[in-house]
C-alpha atoms as a PDB file:
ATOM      1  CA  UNK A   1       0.000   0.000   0.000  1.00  0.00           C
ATOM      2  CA  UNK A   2       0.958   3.527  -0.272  1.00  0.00           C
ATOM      3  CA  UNK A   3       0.538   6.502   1.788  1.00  0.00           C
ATOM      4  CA  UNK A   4      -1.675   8.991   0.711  1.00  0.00           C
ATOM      5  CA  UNK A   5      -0.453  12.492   0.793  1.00  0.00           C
ATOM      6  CA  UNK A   6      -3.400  14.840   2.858  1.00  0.00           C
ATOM      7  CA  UNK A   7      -3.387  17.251   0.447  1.00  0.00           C
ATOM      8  CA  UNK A   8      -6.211  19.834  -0.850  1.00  0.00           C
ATOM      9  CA  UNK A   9      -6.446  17.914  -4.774  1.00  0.00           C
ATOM     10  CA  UNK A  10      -6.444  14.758  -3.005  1.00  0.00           C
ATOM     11  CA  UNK A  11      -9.273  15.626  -0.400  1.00  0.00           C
ATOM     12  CA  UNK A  12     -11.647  17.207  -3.040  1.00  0.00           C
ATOM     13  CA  UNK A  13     -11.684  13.490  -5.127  1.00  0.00           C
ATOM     14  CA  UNK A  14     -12.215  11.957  -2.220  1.00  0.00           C
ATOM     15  CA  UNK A  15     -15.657   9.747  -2.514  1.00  0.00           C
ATOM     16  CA  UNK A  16     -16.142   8.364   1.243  1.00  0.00           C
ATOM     17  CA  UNK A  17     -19.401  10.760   1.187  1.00  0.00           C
ATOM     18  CA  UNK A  18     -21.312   8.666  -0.929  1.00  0.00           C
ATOM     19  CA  UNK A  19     -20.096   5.381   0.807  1.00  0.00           C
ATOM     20  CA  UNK A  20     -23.065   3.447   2.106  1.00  0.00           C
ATOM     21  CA  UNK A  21     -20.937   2.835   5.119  1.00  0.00           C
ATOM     22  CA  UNK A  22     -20.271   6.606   5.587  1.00  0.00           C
ATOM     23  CA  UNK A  23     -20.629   7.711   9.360  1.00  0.00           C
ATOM     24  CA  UNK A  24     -21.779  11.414   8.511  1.00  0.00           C
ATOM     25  CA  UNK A  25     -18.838  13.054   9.244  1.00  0.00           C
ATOM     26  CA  UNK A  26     -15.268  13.197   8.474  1.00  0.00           C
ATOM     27  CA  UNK A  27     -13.675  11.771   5.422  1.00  0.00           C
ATOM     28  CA  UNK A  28     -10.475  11.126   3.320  1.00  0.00           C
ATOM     29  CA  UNK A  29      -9.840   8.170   5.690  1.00  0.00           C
ATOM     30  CA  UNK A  30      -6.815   6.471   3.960  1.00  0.00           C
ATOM     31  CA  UNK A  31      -4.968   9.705   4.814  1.00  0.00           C
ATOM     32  CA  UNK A  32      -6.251  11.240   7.619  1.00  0.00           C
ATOM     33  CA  UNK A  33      -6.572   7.887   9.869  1.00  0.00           C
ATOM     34  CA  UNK A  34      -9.926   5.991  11.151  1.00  0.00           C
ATOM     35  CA  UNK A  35     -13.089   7.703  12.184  1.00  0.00           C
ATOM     36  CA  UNK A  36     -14.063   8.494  15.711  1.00  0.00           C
ATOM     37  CA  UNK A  37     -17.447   7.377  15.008  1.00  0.00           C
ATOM     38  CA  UNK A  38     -18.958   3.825  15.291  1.00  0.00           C
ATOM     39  CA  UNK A  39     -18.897   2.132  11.751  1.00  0.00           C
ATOM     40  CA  UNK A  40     -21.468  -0.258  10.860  1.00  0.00           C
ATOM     41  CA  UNK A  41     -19.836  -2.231   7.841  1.00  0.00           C
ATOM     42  CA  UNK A  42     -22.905  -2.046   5.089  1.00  0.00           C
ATOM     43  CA  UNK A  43     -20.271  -1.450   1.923  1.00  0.00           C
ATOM     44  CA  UNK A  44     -17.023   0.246   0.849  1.00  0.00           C
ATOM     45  CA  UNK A  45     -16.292   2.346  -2.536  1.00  0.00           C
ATOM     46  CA  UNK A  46     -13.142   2.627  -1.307  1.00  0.00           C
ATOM     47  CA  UNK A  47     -12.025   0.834  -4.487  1.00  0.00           C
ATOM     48  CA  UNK A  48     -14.169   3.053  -6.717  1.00  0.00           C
ATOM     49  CA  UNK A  49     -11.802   5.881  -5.794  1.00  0.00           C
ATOM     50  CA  UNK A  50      -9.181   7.601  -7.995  1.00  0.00           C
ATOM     51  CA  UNK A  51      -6.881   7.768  -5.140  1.00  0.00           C
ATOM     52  CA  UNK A  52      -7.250   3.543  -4.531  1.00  0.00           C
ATOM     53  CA  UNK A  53      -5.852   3.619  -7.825  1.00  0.00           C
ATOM     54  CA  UNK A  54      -3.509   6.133  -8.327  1.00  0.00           C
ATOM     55  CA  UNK A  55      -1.710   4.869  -4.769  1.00  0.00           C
ATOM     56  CA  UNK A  56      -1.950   1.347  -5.285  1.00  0.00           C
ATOM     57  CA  UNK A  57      -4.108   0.998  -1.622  1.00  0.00           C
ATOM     58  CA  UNK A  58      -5.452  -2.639  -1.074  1.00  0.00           C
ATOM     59  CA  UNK A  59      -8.399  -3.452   1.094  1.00  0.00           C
ATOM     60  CA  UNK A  60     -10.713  -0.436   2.078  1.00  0.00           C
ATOM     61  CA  UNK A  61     -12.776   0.187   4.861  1.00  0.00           C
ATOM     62  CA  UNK A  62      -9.837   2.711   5.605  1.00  0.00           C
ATOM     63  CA  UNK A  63     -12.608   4.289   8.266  1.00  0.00           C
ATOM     64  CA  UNK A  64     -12.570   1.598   9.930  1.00  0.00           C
ATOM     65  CA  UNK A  65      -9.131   0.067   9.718  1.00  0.00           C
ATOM     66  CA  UNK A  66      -7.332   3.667   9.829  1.00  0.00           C
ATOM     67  CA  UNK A  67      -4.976   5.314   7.159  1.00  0.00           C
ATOM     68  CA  UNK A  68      -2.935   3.239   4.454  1.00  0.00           C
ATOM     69  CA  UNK A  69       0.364   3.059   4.948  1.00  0.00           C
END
C-alpha cells in the first residue's frame, strides 16, 4: 500500500461521502486515519476511488481500519 499524501487535490476526489458505510462526518480516511465514530460495515467504494488507484491501496474500509500506509 501507499501513503496517501493529505493534500487539498487529493481531499476534493475523495468519494467516502457517498459510501453506504459513511458515518456522517469526516472523510479522506486512507490519509487522515480511522473515524471516531462507530462504523457499521454495510459497503465500501473505497475501491471506486481515484486515489485507490492512483496509490496502489489494497483493502478499504480505511474508516474503519485507519490510514494506508
Amino acid at each position: 500500500m501507499g501513503k496517501v499524501p493529505d493534500t487539498p487535490e487529493n481531499m476534493a476526489r475523495c468519494i467516502c461521502g457517498g459510501c453506504p458505510s459513511y458515518p456522517k462526518e469526516g472523510g479522506f480516511y486512507c490519509a487522515k486515519g480511522k473515524s471516531d465514530k462507530e462504523i457499521t460495515k454495510r459497503g465500501c467504494v473505497c475501491g471506486d476511488c481515484p486515489i485507490f488507484e492512483e496509490y496502489g491501496l489494497a483493502d478499504g474500509y480505511f474508516c474503519v481500519d485507519g490510514m494506508a500506509e
